[in-house]
N, C-alpha and C. Protein backbone atom coordinates (compact mmCIF):
# COMPACT_ATOMS: atom_id res chain seq x y z
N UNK A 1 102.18 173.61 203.95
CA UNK A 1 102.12 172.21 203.58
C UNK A 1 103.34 171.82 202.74
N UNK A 2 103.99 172.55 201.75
CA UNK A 2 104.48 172.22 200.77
C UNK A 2 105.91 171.97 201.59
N UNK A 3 106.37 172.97 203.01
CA UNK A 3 107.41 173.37 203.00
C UNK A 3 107.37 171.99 204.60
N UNK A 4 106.84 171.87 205.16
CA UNK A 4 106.40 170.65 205.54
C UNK A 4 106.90 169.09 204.73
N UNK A 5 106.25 169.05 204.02
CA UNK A 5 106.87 167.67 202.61
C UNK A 5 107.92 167.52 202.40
N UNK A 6 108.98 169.02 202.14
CA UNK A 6 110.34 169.36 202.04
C UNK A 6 110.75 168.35 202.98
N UNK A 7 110.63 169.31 204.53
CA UNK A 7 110.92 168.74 205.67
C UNK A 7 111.23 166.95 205.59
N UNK A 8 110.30 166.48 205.41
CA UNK A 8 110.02 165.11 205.48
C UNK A 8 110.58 164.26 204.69
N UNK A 9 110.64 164.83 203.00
CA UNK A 9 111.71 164.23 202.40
C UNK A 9 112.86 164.45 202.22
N UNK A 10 113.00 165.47 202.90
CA UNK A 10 114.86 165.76 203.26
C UNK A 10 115.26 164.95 204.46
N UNK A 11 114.46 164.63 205.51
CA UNK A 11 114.59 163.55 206.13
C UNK A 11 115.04 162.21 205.95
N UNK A 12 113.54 161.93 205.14
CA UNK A 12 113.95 160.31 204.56
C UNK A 12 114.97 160.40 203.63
N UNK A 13 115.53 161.21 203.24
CA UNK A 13 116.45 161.02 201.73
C UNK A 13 117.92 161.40 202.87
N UNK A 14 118.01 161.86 203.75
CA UNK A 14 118.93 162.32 204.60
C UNK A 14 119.14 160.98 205.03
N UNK A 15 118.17 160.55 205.85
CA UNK A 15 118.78 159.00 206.42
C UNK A 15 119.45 157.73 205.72
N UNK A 16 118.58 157.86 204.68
CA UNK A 16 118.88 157.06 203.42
C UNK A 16 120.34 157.25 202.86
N UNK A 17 120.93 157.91 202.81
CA UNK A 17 122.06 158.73 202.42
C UNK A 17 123.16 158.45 203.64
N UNK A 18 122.61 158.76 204.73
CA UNK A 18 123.68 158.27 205.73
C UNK A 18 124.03 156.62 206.00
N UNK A 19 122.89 155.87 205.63
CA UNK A 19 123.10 154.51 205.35
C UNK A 19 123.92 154.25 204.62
N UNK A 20 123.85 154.67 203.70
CA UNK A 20 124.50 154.40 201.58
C UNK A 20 125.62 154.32 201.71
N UNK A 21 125.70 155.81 202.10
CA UNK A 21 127.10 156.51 202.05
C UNK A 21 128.01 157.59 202.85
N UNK A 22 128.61 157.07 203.56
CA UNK A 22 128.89 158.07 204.68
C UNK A 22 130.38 158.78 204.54
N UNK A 23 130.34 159.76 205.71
CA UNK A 23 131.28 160.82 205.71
C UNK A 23 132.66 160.35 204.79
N UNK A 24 132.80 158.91 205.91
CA UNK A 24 134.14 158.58 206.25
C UNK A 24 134.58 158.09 204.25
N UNK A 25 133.21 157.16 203.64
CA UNK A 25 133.26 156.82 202.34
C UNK A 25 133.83 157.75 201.90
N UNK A 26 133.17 159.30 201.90
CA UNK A 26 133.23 160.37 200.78
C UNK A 26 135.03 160.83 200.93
N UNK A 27 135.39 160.59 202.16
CA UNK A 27 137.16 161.10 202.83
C UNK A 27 138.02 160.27 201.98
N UNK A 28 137.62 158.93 202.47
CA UNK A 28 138.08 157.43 201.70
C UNK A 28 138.42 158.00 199.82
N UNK A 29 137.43 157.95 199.26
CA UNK A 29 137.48 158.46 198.04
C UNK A 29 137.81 159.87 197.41
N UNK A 30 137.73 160.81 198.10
CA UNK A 30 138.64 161.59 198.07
C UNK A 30 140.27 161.25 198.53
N UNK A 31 140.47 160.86 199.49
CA UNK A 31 142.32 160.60 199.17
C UNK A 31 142.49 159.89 198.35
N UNK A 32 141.52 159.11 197.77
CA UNK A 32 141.99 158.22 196.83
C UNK A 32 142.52 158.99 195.40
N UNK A 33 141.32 160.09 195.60
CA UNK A 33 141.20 160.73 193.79
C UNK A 33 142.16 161.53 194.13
N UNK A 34 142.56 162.23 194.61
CA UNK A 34 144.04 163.23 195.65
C UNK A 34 145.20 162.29 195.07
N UNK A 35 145.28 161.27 195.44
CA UNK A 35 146.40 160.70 195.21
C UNK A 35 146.49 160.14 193.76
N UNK A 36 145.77 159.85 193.24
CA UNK A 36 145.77 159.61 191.66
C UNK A 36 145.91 160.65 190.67
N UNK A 37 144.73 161.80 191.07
CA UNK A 37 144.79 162.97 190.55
C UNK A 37 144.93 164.45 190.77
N UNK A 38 145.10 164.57 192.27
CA UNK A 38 145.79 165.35 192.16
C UNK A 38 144.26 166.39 192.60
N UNK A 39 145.33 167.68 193.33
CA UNK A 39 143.92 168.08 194.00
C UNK A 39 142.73 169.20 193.52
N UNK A 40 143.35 169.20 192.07
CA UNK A 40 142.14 169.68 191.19
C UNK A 40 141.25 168.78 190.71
N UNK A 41 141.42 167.07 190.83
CA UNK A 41 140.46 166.78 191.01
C UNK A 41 139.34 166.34 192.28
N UNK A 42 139.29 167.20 192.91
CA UNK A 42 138.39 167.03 194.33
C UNK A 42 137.36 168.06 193.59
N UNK A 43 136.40 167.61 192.93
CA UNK A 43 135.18 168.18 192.57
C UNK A 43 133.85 167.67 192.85
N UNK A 44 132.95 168.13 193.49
CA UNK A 44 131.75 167.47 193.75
C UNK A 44 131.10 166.36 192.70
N UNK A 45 131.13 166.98 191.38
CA UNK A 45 130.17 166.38 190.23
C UNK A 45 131.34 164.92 189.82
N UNK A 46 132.07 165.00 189.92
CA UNK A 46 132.98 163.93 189.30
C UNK A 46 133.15 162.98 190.13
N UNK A 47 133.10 163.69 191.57
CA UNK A 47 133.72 162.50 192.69
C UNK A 47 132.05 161.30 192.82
N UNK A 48 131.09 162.53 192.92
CA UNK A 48 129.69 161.71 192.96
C UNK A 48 129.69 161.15 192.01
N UNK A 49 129.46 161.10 190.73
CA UNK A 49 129.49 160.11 190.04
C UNK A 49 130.16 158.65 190.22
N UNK A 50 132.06 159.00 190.17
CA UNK A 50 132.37 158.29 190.73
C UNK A 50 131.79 157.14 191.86
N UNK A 51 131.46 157.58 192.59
CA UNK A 51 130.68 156.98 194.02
C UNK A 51 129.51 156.32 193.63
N UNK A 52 128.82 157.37 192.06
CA UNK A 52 127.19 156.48 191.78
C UNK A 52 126.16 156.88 193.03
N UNK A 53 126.26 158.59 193.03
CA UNK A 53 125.51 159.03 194.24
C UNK A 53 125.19 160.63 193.83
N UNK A 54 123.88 161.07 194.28
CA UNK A 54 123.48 162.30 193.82
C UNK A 54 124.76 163.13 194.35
N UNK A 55 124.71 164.35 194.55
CA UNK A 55 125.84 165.58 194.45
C UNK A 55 125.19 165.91 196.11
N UNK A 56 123.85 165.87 196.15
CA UNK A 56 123.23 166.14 197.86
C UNK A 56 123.95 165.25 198.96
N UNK A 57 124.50 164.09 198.52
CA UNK A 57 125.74 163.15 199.34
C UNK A 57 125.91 163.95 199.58
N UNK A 58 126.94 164.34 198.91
CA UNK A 58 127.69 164.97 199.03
C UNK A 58 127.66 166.22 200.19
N UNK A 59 126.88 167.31 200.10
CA UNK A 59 126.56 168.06 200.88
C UNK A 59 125.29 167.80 202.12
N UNK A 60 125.47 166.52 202.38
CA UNK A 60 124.47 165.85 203.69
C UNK A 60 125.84 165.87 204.30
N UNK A 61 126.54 165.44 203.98
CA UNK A 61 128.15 165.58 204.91
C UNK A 61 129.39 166.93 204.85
N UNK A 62 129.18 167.27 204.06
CA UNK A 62 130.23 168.83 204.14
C UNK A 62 129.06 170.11 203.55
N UNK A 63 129.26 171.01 204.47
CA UNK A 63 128.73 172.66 204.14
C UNK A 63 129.37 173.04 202.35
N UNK A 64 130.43 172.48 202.24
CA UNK A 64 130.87 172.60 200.54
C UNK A 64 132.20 172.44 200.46
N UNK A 65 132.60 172.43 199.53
CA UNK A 65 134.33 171.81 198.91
C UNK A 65 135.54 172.30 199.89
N UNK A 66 135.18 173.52 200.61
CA UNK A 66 136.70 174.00 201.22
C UNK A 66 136.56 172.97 202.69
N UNK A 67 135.39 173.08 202.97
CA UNK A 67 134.98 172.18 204.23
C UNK A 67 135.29 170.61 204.33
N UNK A 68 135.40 170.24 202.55
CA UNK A 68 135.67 169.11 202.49
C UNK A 68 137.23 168.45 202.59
N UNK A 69 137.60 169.39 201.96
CA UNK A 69 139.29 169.93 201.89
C UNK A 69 139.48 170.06 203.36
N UNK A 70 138.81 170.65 203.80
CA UNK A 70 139.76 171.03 205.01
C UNK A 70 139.67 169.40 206.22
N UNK A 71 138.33 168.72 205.91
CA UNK A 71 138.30 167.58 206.16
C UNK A 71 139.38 166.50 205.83
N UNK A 72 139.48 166.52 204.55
CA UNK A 72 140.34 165.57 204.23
C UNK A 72 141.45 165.64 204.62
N UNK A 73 142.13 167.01 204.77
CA UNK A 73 143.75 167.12 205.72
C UNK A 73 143.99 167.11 206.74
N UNK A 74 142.53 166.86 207.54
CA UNK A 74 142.90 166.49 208.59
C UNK A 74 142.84 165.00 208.93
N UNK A 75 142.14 164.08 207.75
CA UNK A 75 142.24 162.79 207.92
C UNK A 75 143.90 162.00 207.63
N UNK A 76 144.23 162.90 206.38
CA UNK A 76 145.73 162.58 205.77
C UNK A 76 146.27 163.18 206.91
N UNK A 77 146.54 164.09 207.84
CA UNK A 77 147.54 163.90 208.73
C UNK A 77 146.99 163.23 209.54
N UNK A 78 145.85 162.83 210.45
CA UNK A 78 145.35 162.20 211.49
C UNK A 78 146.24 160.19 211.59
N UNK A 79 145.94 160.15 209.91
CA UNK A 79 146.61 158.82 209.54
C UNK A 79 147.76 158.67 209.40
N UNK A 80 148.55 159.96 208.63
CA UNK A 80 149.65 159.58 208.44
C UNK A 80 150.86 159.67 209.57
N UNK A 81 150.44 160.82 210.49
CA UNK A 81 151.29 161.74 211.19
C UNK A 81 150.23 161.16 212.57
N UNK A 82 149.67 161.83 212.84
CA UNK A 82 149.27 161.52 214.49
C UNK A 82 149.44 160.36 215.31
N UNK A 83 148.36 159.13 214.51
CA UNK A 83 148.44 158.26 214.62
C UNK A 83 149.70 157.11 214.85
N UNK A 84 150.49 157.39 213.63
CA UNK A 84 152.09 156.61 213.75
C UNK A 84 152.67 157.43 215.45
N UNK A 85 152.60 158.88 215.64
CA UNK A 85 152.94 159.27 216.66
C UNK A 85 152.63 158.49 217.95
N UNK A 86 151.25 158.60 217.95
CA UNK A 86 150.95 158.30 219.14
C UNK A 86 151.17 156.72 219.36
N UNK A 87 151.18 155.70 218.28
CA UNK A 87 151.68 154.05 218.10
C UNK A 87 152.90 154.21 218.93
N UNK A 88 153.97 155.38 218.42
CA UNK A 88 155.36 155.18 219.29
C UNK A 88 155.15 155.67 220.47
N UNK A 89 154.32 156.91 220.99
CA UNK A 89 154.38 157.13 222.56
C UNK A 89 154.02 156.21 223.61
N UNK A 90 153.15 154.76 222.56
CA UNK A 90 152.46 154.47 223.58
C UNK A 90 153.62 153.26 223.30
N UNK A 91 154.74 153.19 222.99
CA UNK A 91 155.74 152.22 223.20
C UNK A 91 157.44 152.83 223.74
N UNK A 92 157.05 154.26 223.78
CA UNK A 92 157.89 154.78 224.51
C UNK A 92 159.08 153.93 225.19
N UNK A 93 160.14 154.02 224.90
CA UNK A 93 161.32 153.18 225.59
C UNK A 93 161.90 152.13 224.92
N UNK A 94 160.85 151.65 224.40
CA UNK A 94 161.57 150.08 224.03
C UNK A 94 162.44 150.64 222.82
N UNK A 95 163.05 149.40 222.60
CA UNK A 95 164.69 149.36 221.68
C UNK A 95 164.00 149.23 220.05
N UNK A 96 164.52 150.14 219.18
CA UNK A 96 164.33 149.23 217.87
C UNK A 96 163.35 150.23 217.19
N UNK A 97 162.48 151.66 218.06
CA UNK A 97 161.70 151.61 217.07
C UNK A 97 161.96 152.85 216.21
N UNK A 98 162.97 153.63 216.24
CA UNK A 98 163.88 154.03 215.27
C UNK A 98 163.96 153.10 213.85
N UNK A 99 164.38 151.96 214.30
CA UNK A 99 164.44 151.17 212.85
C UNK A 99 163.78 150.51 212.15
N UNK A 100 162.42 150.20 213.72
CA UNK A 100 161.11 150.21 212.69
C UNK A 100 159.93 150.91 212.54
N UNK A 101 160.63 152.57 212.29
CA UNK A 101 159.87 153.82 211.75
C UNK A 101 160.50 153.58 210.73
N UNK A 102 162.13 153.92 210.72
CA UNK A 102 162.60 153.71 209.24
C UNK A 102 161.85 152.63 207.98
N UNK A 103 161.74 151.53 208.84
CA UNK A 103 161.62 150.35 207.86
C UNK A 103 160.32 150.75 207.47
N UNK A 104 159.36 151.22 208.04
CA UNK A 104 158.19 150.93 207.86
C UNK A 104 157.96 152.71 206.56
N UNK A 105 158.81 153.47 206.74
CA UNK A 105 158.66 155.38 206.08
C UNK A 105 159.04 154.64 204.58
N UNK A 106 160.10 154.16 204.91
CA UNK A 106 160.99 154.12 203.51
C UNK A 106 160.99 152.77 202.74
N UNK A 107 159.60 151.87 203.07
CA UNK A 107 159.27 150.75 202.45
C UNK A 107 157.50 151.05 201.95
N UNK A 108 157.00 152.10 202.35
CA UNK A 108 155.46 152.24 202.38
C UNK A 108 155.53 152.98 200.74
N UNK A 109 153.95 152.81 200.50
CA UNK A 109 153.86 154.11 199.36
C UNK A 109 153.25 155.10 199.71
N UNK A 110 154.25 156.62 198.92
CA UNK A 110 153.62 157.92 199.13
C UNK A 110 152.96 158.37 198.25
N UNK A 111 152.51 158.14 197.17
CA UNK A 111 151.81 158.65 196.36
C UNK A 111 150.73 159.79 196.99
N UNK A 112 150.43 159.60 198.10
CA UNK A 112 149.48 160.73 198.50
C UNK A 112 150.12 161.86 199.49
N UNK A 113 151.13 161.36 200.05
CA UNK A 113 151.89 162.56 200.36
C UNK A 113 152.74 163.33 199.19
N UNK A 114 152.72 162.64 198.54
CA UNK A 114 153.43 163.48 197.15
C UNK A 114 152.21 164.07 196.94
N UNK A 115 151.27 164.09 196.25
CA UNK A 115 149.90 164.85 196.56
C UNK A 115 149.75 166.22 197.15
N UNK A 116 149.68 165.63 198.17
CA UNK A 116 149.09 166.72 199.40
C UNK A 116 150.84 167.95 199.46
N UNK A 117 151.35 167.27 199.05
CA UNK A 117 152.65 168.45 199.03
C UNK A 117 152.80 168.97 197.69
N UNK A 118 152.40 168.51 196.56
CA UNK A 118 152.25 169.12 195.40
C UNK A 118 150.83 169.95 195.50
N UNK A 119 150.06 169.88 196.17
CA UNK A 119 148.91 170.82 196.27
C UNK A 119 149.44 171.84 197.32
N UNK A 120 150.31 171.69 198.07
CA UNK A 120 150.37 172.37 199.66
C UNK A 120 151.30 173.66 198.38
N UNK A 121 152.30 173.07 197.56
CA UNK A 121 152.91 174.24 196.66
C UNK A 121 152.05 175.42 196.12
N UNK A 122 150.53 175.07 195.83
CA UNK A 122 149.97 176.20 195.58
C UNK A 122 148.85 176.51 196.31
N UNK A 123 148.55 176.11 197.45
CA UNK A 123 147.65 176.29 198.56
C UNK A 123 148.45 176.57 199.89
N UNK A 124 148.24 178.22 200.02
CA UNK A 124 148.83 178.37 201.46
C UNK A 124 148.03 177.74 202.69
N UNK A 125 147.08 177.34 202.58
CA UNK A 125 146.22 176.61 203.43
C UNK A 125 146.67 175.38 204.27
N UNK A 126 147.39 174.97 202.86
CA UNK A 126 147.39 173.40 202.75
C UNK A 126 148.75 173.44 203.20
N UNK A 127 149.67 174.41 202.37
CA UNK A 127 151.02 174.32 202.87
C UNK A 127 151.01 174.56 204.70
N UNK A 128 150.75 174.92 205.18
CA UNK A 128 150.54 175.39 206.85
C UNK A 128 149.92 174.29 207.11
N UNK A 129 149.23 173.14 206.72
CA UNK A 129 149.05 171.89 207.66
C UNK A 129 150.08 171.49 207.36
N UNK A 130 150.91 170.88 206.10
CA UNK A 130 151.85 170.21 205.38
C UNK A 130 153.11 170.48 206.70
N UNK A 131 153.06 172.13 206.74
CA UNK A 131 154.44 172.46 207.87
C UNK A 131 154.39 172.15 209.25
N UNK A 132 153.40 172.02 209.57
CA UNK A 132 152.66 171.55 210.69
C UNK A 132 153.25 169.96 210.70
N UNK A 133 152.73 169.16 210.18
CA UNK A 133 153.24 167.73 209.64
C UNK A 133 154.81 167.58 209.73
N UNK A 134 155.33 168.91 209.31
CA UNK A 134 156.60 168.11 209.16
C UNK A 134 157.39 168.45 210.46
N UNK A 135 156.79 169.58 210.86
CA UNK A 135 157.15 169.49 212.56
C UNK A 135 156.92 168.40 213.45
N UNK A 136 155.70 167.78 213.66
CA UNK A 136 155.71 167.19 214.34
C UNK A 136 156.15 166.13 213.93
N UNK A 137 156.59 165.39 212.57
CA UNK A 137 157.32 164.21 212.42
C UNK A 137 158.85 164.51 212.59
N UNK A 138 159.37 165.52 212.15
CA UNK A 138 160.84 166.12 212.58
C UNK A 138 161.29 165.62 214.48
N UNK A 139 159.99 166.42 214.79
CA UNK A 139 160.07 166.34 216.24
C UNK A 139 160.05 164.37 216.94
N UNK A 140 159.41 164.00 216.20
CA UNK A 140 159.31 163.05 216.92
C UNK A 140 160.36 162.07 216.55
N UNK A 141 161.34 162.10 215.35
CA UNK A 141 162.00 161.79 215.17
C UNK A 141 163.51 161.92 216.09
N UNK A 142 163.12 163.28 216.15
CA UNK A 142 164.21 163.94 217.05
C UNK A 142 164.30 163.46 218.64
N UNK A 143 163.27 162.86 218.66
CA UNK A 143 163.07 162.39 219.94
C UNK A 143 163.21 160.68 220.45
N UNK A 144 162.88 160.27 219.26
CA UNK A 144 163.36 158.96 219.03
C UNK A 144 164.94 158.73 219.32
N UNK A 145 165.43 159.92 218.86
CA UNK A 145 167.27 159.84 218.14
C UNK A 145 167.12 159.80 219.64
N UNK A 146 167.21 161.01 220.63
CA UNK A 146 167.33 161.49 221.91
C UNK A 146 167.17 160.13 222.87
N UNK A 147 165.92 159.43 222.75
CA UNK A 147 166.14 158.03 223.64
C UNK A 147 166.81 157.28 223.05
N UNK A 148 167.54 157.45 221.72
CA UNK A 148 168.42 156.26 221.76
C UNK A 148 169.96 156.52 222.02
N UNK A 149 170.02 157.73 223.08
CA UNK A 149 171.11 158.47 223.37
C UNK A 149 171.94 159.31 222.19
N UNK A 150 171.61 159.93 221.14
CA UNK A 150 171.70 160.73 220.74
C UNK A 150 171.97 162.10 221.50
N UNK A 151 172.74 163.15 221.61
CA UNK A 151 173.15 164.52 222.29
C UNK A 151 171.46 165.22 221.64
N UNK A 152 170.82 165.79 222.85
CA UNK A 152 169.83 167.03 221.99
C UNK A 152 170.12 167.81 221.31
N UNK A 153 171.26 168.44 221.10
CA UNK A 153 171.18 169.03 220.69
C UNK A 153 172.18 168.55 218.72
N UNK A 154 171.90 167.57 218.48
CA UNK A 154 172.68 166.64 217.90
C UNK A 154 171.32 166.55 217.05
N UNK A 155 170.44 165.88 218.06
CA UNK A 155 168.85 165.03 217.41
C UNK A 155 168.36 165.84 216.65
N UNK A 156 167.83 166.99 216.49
CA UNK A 156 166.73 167.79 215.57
C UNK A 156 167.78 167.86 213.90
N UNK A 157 169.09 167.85 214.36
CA UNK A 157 169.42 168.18 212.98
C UNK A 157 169.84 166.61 212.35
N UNK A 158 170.04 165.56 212.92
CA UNK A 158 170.13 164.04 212.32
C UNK A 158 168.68 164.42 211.89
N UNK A 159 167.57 164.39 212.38
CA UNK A 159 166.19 164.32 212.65
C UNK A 159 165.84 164.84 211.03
N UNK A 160 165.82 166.19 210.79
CA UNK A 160 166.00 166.50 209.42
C UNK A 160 166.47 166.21 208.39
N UNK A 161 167.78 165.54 208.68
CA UNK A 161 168.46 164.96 207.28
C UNK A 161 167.96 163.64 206.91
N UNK A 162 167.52 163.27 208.04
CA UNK A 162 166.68 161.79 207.95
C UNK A 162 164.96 161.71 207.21
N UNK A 163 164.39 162.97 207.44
CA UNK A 163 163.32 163.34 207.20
C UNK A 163 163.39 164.17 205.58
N UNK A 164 164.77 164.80 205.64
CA UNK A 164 164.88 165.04 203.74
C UNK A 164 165.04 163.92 203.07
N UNK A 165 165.70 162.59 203.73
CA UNK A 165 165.97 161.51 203.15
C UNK A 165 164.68 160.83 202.61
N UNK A 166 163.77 160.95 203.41
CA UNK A 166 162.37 160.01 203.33
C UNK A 166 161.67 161.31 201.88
N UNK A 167 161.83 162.37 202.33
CA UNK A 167 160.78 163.36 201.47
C UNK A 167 161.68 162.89 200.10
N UNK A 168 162.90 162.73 200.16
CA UNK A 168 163.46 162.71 198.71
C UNK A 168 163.19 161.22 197.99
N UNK A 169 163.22 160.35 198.69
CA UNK A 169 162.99 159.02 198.20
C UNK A 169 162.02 159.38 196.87
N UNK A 170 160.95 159.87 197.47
CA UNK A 170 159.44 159.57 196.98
C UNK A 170 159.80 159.97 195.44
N UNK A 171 160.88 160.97 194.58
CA UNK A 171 160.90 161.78 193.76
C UNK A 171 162.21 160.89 192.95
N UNK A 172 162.47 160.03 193.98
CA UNK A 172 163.58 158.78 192.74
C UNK A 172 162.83 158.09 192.00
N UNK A 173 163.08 158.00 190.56
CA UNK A 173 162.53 157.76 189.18
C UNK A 173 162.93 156.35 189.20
N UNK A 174 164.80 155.94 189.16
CA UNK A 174 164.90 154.92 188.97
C UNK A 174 164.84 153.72 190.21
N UNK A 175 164.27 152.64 190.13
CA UNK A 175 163.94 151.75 190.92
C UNK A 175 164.89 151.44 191.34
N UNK A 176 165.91 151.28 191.35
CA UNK A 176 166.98 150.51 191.40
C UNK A 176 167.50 151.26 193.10
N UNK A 177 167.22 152.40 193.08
CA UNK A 177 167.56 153.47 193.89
C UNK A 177 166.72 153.97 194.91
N UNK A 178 165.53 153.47 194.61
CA UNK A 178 164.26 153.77 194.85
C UNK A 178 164.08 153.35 197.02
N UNK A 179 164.30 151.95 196.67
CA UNK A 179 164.32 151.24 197.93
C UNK A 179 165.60 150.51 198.05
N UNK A 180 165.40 149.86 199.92
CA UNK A 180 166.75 149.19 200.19
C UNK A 180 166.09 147.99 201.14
N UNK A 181 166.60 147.24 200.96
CA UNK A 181 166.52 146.08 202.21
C UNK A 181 166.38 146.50 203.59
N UNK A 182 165.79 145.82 204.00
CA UNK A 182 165.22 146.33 205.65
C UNK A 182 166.11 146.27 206.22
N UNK A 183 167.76 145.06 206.39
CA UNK A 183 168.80 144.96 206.88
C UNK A 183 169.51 146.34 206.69
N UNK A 184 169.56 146.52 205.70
CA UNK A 184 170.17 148.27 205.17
C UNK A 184 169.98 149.08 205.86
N UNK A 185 168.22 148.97 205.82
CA UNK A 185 168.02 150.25 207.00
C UNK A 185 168.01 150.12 208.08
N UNK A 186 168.10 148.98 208.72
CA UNK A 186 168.65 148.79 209.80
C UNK A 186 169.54 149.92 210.28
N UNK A 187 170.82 148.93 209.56
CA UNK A 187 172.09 149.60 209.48
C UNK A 187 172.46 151.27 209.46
N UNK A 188 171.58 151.97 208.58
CA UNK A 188 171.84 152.95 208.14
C UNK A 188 171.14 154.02 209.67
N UNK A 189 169.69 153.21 209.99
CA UNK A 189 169.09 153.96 211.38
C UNK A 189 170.76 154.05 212.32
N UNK A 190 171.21 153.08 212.42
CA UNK A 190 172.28 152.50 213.46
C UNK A 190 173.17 153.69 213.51
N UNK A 191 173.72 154.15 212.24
CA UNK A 191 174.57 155.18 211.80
C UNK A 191 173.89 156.49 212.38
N UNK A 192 172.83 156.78 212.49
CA UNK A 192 171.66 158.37 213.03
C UNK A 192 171.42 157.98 214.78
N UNK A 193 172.17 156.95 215.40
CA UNK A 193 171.74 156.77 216.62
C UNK A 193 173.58 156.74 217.19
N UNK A 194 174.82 156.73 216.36
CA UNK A 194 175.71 156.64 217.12
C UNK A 194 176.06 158.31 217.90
């Protein structure tokens, strides 16, 4: 009987819970706290609170913290990296979008890829998606250069210096230096495509 009741109110408190508060919430708020604080703070008891939700949320949606982790990097690349990918395959050809990847890398905020790469420094886990990431944005860069007649064997290494350019931005202090006018980068894409 007793183990029965369990049953039943792990049920109703299960459904209830998937109403409230779901997976995608708990991902949501985790990159958030990732990017503010950094990935020692991804803790069950702090993030629930946060949220204003028992800690069982919590584990109605992840088996436990590495599961959650391993969730969340795949949402931060799914968003940051896949997604932008697949936006350009499915525009494949057309003119311009070299300069508006640029415009759009080196005008956005990284605060959470600064994150996820300051955690990837002491998580070999994390570092091996992180390298993963930067392959396939290297690559697709490289491929961009290539349809805009770039030599192949030319593209992977523009492709990189363009891709240290973006990783280094994020770590300029003074503003002044920080960003450039979209005309700029125009210009400057123009210079990685002759």
């Amino acid at each position: 009987m007793r183990c029965a009741a369990w049953l039943v109110n792990t049920h109703v408190y299960g459904k209830w819970m998937t109403d409230r508060l779901s997976k995608a919430d708990w991902i949501a708020h985790g990159l958030k706290t990732l990017a503010r604080d950094g990935a020692n703070a991804l803790k069950v008891g702090p993030m629930a609170s946060a949220l204003k939700v028992s800690r069982g949320s919590f584990y109605w949606h992840f088996r436990d913290i590495a599961d959650f982790r391993d969730q969340l990097l795949q949402s931060w690349q799914e968003h940051s990296t896949d997604q932008v990918i697949q936006s350009l395959d499915a525009r494949k050809g057309e003119p311009g979008l070299l300069h508006e990847l640029m415009r759009s890398a080196f005008t956005s905020g990284r605060r959470l890829d600064r994150a996820v790469r300051s955690w990837a420094a002491e998580d070999r886990a994390v570092a091996a998606v992180v390298a993963s990431v930067d392959t396939k944005r290297v690559s697709r860069i490289a491929a961009l250069l290539v349809e805009a007649g770039v030599a192949a064997d030319h593209a992977t290494h523009r492709a990189a210096f363009l891709y240290w350019a973006y990783l280094g931005q994020a770590a300029v202090m003074d503003r002044r230096y920080a960003t450039l006018p979209s005309d700029a980068l125009d210009r400057i894409s123009a210079l990685f495509e002759a």
